[in-house]
N, C-alpha and C. Protein backbone atom coordinates (compact mmCIF):
# COMPACT_ATOMS: atom_id res chain seq x y z
N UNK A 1 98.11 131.04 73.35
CA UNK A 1 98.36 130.49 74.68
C UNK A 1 98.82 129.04 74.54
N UNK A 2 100.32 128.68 75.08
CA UNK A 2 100.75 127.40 74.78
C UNK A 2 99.28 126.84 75.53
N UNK A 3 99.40 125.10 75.31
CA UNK A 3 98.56 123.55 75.31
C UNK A 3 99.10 123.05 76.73
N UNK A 4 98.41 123.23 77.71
CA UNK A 4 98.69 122.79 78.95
C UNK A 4 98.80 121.11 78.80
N UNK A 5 100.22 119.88 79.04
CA UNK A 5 100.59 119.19 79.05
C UNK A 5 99.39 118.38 80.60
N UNK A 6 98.16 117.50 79.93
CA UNK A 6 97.97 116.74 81.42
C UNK A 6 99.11 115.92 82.12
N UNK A 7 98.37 116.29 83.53
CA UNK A 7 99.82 115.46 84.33
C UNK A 7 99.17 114.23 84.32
N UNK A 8 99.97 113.26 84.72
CA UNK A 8 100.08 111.94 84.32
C UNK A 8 99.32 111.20 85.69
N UNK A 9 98.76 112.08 86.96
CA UNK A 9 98.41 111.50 88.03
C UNK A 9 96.70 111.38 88.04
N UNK A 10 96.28 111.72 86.89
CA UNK A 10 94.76 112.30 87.05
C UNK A 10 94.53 110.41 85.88
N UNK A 11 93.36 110.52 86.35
CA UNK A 11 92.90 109.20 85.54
C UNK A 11 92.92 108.16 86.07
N UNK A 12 92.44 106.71 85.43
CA UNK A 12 92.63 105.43 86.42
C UNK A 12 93.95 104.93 86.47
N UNK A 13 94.19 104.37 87.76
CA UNK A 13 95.48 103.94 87.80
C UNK A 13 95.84 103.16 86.77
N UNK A 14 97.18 103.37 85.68
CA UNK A 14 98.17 102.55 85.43
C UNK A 14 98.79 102.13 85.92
N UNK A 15 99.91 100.71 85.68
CA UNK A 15 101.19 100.52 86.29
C UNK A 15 102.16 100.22 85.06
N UNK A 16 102.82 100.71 85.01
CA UNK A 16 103.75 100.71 83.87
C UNK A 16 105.33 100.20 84.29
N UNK A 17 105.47 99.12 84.02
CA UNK A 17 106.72 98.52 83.91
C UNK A 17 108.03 98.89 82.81
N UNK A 18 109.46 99.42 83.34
CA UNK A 18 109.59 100.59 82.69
C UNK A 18 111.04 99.25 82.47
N UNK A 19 111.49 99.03 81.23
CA UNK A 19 112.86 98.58 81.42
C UNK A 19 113.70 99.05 79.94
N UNK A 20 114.68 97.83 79.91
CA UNK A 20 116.04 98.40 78.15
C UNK A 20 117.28 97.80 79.10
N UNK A 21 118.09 97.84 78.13
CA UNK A 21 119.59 97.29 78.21
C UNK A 21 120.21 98.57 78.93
N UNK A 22 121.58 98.30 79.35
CA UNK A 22 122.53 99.05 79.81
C UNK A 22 122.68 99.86 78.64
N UNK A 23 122.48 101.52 79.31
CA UNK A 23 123.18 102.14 78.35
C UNK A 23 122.06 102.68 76.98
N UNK A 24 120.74 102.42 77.48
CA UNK A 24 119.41 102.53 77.09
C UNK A 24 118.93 104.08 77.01
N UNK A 25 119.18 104.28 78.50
CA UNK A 25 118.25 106.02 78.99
C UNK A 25 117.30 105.51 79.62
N UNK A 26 116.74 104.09 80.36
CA UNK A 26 115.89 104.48 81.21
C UNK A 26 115.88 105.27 82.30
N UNK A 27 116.73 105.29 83.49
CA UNK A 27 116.86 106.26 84.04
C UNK A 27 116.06 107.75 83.86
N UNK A 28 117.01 108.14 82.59
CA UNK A 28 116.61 109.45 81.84
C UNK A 28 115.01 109.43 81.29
N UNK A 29 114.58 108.45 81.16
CA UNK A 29 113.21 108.63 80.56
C UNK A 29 112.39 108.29 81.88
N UNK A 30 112.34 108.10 83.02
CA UNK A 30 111.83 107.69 83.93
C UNK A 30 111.47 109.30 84.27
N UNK A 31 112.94 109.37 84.65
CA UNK A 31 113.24 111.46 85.16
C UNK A 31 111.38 112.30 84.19
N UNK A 32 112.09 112.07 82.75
CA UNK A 32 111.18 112.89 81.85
C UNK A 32 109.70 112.47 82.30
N UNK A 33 109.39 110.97 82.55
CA UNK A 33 108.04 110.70 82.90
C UNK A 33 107.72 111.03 84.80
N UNK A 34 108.23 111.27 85.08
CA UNK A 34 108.00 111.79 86.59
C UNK A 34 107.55 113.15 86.15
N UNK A 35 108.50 114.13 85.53
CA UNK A 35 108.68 115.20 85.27
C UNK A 35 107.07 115.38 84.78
N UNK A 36 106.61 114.86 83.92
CA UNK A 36 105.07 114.94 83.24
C UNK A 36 104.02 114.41 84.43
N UNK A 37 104.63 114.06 85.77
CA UNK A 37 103.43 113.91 86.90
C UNK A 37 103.69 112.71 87.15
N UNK A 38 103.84 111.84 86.70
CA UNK A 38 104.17 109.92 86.77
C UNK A 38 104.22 110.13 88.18
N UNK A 39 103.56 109.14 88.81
CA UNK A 39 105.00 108.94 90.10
C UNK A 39 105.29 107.26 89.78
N UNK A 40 106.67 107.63 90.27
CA UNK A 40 107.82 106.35 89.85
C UNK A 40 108.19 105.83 90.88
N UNK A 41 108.39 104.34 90.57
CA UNK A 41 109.58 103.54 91.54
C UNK A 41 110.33 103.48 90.86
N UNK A 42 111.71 103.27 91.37
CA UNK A 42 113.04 102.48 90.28
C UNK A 42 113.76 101.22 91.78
N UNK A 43 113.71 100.15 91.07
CA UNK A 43 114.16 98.98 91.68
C UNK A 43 115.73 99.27 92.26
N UNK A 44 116.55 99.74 91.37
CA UNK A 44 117.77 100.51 91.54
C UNK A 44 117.82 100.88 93.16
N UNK A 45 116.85 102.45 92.93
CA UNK A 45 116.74 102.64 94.34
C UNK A 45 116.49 102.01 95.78
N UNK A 46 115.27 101.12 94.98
CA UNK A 46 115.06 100.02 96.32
C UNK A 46 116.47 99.56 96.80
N UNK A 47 116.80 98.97 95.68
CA UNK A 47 118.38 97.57 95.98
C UNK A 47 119.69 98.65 97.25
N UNK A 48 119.38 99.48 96.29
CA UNK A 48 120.32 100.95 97.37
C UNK A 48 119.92 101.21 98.79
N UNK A 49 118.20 101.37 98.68
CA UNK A 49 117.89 101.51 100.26
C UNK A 49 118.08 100.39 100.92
N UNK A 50 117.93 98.98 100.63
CA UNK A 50 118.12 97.97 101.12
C UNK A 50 119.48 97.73 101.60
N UNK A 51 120.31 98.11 100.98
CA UNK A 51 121.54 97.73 101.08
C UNK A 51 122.28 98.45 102.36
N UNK A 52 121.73 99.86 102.18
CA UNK A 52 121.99 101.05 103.10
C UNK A 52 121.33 101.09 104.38
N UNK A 53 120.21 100.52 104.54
CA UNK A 53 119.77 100.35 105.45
C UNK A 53 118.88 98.96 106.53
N UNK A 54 119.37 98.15 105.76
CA UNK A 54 118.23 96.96 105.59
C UNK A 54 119.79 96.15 106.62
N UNK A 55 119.60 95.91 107.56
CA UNK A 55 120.46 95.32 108.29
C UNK A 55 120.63 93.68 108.03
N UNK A 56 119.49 92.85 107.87
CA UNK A 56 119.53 91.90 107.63
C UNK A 56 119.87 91.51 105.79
N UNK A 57 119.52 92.48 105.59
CA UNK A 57 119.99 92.17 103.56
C UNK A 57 121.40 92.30 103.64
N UNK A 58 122.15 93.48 104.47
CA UNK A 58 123.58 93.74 104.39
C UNK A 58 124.23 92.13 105.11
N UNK A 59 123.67 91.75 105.77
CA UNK A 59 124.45 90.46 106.66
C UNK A 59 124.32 89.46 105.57
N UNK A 60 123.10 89.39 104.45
CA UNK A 60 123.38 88.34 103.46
C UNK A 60 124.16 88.22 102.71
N UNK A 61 124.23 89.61 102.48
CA UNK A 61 125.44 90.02 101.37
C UNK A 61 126.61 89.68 101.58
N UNK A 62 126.93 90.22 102.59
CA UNK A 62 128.30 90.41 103.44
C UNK A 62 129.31 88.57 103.52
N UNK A 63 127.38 88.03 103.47
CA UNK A 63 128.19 86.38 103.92
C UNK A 63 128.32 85.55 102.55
N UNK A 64 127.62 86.27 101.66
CA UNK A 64 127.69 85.69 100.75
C UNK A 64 128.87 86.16 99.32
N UNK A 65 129.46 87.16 99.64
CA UNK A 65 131.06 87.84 99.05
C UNK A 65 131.99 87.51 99.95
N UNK A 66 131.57 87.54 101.39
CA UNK A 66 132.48 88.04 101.98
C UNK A 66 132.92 89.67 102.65
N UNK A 67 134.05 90.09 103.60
CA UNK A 67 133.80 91.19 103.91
C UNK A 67 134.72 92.04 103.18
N UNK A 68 135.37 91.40 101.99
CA UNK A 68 136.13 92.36 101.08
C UNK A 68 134.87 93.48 99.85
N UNK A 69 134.03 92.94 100.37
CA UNK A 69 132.96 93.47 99.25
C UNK A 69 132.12 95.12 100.02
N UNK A 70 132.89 95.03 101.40
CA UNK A 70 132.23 96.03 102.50
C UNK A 70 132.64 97.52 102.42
N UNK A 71 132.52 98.46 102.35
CA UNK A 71 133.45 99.50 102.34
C UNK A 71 133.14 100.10 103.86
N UNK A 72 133.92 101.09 104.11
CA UNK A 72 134.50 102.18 104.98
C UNK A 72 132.84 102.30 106.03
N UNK A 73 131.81 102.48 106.15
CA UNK A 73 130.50 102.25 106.75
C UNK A 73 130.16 100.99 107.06
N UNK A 74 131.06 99.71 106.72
CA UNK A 74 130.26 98.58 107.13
C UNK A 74 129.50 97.77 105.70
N UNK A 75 128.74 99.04 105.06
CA UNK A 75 127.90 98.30 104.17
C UNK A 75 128.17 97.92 102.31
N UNK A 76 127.38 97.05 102.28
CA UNK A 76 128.24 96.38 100.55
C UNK A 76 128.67 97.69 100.18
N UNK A 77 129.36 97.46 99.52
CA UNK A 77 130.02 98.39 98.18
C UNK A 77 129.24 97.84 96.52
N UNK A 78 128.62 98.55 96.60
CA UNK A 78 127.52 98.17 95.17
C UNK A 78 128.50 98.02 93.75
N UNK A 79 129.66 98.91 93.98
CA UNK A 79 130.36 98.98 92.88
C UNK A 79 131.02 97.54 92.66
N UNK A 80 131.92 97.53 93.91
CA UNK A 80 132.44 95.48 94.27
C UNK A 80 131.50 94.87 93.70
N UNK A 81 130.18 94.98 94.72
CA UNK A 81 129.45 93.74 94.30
C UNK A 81 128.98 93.27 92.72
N UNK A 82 128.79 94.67 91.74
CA UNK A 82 128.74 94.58 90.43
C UNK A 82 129.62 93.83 89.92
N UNK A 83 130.87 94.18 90.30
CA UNK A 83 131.88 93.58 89.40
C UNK A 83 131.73 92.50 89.37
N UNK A 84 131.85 91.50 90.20
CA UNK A 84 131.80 90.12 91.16
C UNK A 84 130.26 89.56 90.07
N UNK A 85 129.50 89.98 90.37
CA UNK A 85 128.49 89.55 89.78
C UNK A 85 128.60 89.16 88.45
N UNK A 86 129.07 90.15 87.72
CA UNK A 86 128.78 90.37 85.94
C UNK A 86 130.01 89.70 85.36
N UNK A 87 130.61 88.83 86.86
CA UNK A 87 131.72 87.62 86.11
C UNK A 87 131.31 86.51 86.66
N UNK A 88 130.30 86.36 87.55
CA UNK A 88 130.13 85.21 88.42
C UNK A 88 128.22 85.00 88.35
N UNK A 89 127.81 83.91 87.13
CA UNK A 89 126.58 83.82 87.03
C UNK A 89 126.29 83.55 88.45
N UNK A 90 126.59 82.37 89.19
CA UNK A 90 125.84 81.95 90.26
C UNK A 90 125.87 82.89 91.32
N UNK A 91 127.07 83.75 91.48
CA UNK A 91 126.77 84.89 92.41
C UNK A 91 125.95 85.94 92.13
N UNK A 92 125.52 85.96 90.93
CA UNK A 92 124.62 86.76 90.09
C UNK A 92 122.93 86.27 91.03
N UNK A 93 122.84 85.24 90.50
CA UNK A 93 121.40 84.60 90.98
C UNK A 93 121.74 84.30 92.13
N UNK A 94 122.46 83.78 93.24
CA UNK A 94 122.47 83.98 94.87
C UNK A 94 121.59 85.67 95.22
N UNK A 95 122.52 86.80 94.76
CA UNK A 95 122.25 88.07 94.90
C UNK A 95 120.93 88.35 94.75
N UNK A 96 120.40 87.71 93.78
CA UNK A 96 119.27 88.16 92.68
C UNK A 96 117.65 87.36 93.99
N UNK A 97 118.09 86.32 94.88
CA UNK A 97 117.13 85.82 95.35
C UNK A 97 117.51 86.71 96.59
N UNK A 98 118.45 87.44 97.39
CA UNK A 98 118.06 88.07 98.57
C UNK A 98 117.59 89.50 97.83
N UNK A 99 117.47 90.20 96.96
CA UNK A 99 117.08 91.09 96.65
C UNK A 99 116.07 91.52 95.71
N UNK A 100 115.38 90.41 95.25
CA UNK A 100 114.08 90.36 94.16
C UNK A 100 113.16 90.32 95.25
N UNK A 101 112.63 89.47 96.62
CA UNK A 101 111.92 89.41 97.25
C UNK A 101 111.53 90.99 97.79
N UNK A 102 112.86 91.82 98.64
CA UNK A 102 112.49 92.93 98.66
C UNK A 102 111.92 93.67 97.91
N UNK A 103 112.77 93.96 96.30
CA UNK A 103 111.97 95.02 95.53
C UNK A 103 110.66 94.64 94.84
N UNK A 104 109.67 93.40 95.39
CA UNK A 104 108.68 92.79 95.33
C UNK A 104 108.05 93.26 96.07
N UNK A 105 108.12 93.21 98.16
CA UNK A 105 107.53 93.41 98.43
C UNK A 105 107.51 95.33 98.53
N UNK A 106 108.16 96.13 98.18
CA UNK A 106 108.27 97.49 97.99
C UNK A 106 106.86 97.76 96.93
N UNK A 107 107.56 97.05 95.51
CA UNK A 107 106.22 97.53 95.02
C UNK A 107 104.99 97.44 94.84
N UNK A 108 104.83 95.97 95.52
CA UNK A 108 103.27 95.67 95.84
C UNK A 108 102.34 96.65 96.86
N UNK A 109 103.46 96.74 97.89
CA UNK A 109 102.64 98.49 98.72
C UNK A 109 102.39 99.37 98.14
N UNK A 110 103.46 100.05 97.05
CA UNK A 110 103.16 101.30 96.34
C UNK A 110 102.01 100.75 95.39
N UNK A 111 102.31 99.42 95.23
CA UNK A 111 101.14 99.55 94.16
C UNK A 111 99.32 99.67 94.72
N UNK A 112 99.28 98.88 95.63
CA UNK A 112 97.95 98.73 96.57
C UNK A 112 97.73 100.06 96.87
N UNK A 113 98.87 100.96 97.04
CA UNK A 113 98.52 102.33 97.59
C UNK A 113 98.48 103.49 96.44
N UNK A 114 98.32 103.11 94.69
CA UNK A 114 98.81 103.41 93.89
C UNK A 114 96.94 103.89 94.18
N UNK A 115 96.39 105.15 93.37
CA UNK A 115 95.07 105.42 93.26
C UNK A 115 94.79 106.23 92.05
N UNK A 116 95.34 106.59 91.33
CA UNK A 116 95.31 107.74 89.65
C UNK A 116 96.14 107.80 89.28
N UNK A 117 95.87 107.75 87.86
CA UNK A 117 97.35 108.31 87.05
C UNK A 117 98.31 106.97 86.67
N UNK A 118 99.29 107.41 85.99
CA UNK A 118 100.23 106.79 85.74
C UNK A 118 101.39 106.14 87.11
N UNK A 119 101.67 105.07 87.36
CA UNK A 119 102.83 104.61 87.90
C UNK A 119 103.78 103.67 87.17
N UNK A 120 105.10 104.46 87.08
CA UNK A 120 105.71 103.70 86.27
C UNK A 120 107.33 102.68 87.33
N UNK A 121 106.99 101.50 87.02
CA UNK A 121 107.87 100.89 87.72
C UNK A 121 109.19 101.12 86.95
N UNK A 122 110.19 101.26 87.03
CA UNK A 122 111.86 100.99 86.28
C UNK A 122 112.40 100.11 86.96
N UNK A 123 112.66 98.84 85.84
CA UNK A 123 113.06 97.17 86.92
C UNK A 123 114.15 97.14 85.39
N UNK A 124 115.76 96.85 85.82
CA UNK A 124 116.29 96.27 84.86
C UNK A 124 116.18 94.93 83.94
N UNK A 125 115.66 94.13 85.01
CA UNK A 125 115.09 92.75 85.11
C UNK A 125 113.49 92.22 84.54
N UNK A 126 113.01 93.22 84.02
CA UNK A 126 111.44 93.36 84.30
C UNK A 126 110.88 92.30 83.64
N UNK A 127 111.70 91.55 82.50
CA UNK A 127 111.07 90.25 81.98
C UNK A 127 111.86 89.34 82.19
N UNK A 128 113.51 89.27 82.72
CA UNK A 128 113.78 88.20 83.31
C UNK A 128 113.27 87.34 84.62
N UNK A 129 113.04 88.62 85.30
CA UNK A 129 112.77 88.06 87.11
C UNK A 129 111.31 88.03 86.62
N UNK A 130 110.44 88.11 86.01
CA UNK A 130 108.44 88.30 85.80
C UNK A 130 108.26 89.55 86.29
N UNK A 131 108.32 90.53 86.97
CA UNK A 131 108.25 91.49 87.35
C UNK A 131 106.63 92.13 86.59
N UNK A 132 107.04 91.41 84.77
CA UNK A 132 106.17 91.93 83.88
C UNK A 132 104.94 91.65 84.45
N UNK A 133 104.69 90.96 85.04
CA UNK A 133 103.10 90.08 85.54
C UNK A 133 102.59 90.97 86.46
N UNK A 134 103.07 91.76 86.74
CA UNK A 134 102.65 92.60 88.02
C UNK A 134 101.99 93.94 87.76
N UNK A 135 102.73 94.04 86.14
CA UNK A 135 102.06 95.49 85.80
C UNK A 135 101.21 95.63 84.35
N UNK A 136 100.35 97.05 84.17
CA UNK A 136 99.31 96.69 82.81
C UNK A 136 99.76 97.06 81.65
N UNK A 137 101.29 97.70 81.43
CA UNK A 137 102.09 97.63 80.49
C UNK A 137 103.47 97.53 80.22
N UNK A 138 104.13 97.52 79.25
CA UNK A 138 105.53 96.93 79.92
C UNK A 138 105.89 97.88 78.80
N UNK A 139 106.88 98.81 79.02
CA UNK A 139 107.43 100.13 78.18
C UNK A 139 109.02 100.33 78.02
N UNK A 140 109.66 99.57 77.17
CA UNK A 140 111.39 99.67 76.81
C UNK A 140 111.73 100.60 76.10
N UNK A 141 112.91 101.55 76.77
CA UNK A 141 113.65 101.92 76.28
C UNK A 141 115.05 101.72 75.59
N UNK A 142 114.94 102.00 74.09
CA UNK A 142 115.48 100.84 73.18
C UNK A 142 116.41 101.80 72.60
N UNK A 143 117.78 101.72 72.37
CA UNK A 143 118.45 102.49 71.61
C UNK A 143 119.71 101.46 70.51
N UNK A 144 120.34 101.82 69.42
CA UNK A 144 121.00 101.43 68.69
C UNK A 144 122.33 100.70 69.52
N UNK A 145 122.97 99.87 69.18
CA UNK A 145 124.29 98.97 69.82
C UNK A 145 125.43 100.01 69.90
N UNK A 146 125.66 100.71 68.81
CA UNK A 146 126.47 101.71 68.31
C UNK A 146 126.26 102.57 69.55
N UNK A 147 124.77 103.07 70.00
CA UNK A 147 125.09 104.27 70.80
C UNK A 147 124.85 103.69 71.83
N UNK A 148 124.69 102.48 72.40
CA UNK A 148 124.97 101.96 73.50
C UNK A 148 126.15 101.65 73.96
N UNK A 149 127.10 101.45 72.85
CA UNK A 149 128.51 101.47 73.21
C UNK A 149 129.13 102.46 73.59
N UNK A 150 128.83 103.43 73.43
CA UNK A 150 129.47 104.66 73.13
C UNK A 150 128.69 105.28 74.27
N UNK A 151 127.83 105.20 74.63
CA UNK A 151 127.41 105.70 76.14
C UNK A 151 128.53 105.34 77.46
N UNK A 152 128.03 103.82 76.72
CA UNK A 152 129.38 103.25 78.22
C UNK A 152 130.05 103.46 78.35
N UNK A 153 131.26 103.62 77.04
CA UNK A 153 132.08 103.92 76.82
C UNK A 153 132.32 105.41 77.64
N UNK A 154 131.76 105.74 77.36
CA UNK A 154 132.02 107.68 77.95
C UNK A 154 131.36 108.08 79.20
N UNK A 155 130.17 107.14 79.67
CA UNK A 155 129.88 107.31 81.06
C UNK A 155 130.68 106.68 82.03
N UNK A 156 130.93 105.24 81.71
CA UNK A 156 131.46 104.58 82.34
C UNK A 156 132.67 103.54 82.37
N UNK A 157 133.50 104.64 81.21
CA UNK A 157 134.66 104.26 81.56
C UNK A 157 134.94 102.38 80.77
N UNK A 158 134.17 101.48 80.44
CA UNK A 158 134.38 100.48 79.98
C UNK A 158 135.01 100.59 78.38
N UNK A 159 135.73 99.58 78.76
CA UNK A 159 136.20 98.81 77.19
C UNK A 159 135.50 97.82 76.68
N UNK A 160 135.30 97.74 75.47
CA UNK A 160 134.61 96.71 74.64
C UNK A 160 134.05 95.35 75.28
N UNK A 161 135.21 94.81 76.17
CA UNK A 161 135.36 93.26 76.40
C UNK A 161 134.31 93.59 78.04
N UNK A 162 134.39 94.65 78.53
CA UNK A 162 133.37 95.03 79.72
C UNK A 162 131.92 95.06 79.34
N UNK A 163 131.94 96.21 78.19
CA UNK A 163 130.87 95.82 77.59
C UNK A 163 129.55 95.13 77.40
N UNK A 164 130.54 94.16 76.50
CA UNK A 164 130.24 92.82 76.23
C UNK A 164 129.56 91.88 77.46
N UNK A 165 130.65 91.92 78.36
CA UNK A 165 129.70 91.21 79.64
C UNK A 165 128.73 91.14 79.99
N UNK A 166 128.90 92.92 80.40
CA UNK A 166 127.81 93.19 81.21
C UNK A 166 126.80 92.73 80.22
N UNK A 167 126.29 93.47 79.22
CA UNK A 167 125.12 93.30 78.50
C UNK A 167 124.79 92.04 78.08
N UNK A 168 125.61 90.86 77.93
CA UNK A 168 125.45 89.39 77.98
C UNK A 168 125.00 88.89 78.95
N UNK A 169 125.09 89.36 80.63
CA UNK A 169 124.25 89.56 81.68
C UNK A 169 122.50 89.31 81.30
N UNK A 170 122.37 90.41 80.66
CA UNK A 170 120.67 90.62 80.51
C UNK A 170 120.04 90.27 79.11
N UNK A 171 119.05 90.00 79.14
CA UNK A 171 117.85 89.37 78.14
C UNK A 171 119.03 90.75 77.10
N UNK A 172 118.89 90.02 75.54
CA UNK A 172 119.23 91.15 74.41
C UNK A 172 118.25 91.92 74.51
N UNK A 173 118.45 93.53 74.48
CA UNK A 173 117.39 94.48 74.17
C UNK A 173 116.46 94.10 72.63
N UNK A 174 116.66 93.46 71.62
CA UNK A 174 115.64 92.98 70.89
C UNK A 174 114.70 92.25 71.24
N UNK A 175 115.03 91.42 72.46
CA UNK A 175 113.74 90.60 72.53
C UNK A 175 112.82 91.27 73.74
N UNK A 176 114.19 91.96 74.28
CA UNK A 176 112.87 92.82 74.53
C UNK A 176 112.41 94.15 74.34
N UNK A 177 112.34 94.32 73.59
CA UNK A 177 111.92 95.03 72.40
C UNK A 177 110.76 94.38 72.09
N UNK A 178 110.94 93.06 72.18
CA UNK A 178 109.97 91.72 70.89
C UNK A 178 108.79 92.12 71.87
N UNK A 179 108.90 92.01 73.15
CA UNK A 179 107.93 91.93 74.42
C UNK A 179 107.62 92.88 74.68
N UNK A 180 107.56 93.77 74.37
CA UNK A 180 107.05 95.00 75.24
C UNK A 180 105.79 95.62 74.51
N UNK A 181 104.83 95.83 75.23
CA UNK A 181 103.81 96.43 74.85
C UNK A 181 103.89 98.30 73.80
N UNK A 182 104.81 98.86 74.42
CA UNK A 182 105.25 100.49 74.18
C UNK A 182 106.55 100.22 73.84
N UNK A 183 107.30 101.05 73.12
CA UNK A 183 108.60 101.20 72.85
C UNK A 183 109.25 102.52 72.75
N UNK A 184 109.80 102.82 73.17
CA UNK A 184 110.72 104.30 73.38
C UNK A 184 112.03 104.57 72.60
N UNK A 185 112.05 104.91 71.52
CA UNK A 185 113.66 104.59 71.05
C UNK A 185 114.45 106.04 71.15
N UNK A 186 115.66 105.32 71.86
CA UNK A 186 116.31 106.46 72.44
C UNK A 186 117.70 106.81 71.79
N UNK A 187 117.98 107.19 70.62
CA UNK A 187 119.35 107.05 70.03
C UNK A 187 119.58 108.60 69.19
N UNK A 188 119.04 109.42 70.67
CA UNK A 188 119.36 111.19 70.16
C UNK A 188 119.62 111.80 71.34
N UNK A 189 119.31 113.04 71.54
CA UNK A 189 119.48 113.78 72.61
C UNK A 189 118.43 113.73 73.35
N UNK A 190 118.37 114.00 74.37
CA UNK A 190 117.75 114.23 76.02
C UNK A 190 116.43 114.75 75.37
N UNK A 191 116.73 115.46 74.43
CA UNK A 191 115.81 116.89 73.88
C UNK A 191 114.41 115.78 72.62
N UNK A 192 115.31 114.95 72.03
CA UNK A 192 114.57 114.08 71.20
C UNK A 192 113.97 113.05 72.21
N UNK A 193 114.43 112.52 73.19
CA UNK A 193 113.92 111.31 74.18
C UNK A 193 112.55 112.49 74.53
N UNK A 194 112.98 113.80 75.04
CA UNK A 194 111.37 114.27 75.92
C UNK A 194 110.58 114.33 74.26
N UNK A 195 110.64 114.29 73.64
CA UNK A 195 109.74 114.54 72.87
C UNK A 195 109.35 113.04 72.57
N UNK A 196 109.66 112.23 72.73
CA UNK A 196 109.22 110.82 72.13
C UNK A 196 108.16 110.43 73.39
N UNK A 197 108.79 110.82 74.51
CA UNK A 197 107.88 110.59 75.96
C UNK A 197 106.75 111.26 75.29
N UNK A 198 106.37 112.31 75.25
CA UNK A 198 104.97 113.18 75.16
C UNK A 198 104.41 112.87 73.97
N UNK A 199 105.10 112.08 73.43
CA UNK A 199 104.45 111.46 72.27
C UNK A 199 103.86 110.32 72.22
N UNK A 200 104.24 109.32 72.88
CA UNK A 200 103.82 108.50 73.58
C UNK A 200 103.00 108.64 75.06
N UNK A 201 103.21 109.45 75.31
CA UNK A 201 102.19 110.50 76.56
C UNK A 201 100.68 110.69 75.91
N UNK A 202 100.37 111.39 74.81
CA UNK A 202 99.37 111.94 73.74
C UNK A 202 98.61 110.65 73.28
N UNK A 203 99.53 109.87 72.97
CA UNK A 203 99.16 107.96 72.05
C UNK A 203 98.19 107.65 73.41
N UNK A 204 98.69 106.98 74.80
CA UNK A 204 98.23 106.84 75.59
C UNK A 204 97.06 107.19 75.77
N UNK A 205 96.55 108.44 76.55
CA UNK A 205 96.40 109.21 77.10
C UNK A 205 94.64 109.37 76.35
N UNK A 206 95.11 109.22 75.02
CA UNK A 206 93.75 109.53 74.28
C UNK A 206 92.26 108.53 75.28
């Protein structure tokens, strides 16, 4: 008889701060740790609901690009606003102060309302903005340069010199790497990442 996998909601609350570079697999390892019971935030999502629905975040935005940054609904165009950003430090950190406060106060509710088990936050930012201070472990997903290139490359369409940017954007994944309590290294298939989760699931867990 297969080993029934515990779900991840039973036990005292964790909070697990989930981050890695572009092109990492957090996302994908978030998915796999939900999948094992987690329940998750991802900051991502917040910045999206905010944007989509948050009337007063869209008017900051709006004034602070401009209304070429708006698409067809009125509201930012996340794709615009990326671009704009990951060439423009100070529009970077303008952005970064109307939208860190929100996905602050988001997860301080989930967290107050957090009661067993695992919660794992996913913050791209999680040791630039402090984010780390908020939670009882901090867990990166870390993969090789080589296959970080080559992700982008094929998910998203960038060339080298895009790349480069973006990921010059954020803390180097070594240091944080250097910082993180857990480490996840992700430089195989979907199939090798779930197995590194439950392996680190088992480490935990004991």
């Amino acid at each position: 008889m297969p080993k029934v996998k515990a779900p991840l909601r039973s036990g005292p609350p964790v909070v697990v701060g989930l981050t890695g570079g572009l092109g990492a697999g957090k996302s994908t390892a978030l998915d796999l740790l939900a999948a094992r019971g987690a329940a998750v935030l991802s900051a991502d999502a917040v910045v999206r609901t905010a944007l989509e629905r948050n009337p007063g975040v869209r008017r900051r935005v709006a004034r602070l690009f401009g209304p070429a940054v708006l698409g067809p609904s009125g509201r930012p165009d996340r794709a615009q606003v990326a671009a704009v950003v990951f060439r423009d430090a100070r529009a970077r950190s303008a952005l970064e102060r109307i939208l860190h406060p929100v996905v602050r106060r988001v997860f301080r509710k989930r967290r107050r309302a957090h009661r067993g088990g695992w919660l794992v936050f996913e913050v791209p930012l999680l040791f630039e903005a402090g984010f780390d201070r908020g939670v009882d472990k901090t867990l990166v997903v870390w993969a090789p340069a080589r296959v970080v290139r080559e992700r982008l490359a094929r998910s998203r369409g960038w060339g080298a010199a895009e790349v480069r940017r973006r990921l010059s954007a954020q803390m180097p994944p070594a240091e944080k790497r250097r910082r993180a309590d857990l480490v996840l290294v992700n430089d195989g298939t979907r199939a090798a990442l779930r197995a590194a989760v439950n392996d680190l699931i088992a480490r935990e867990m004991r």
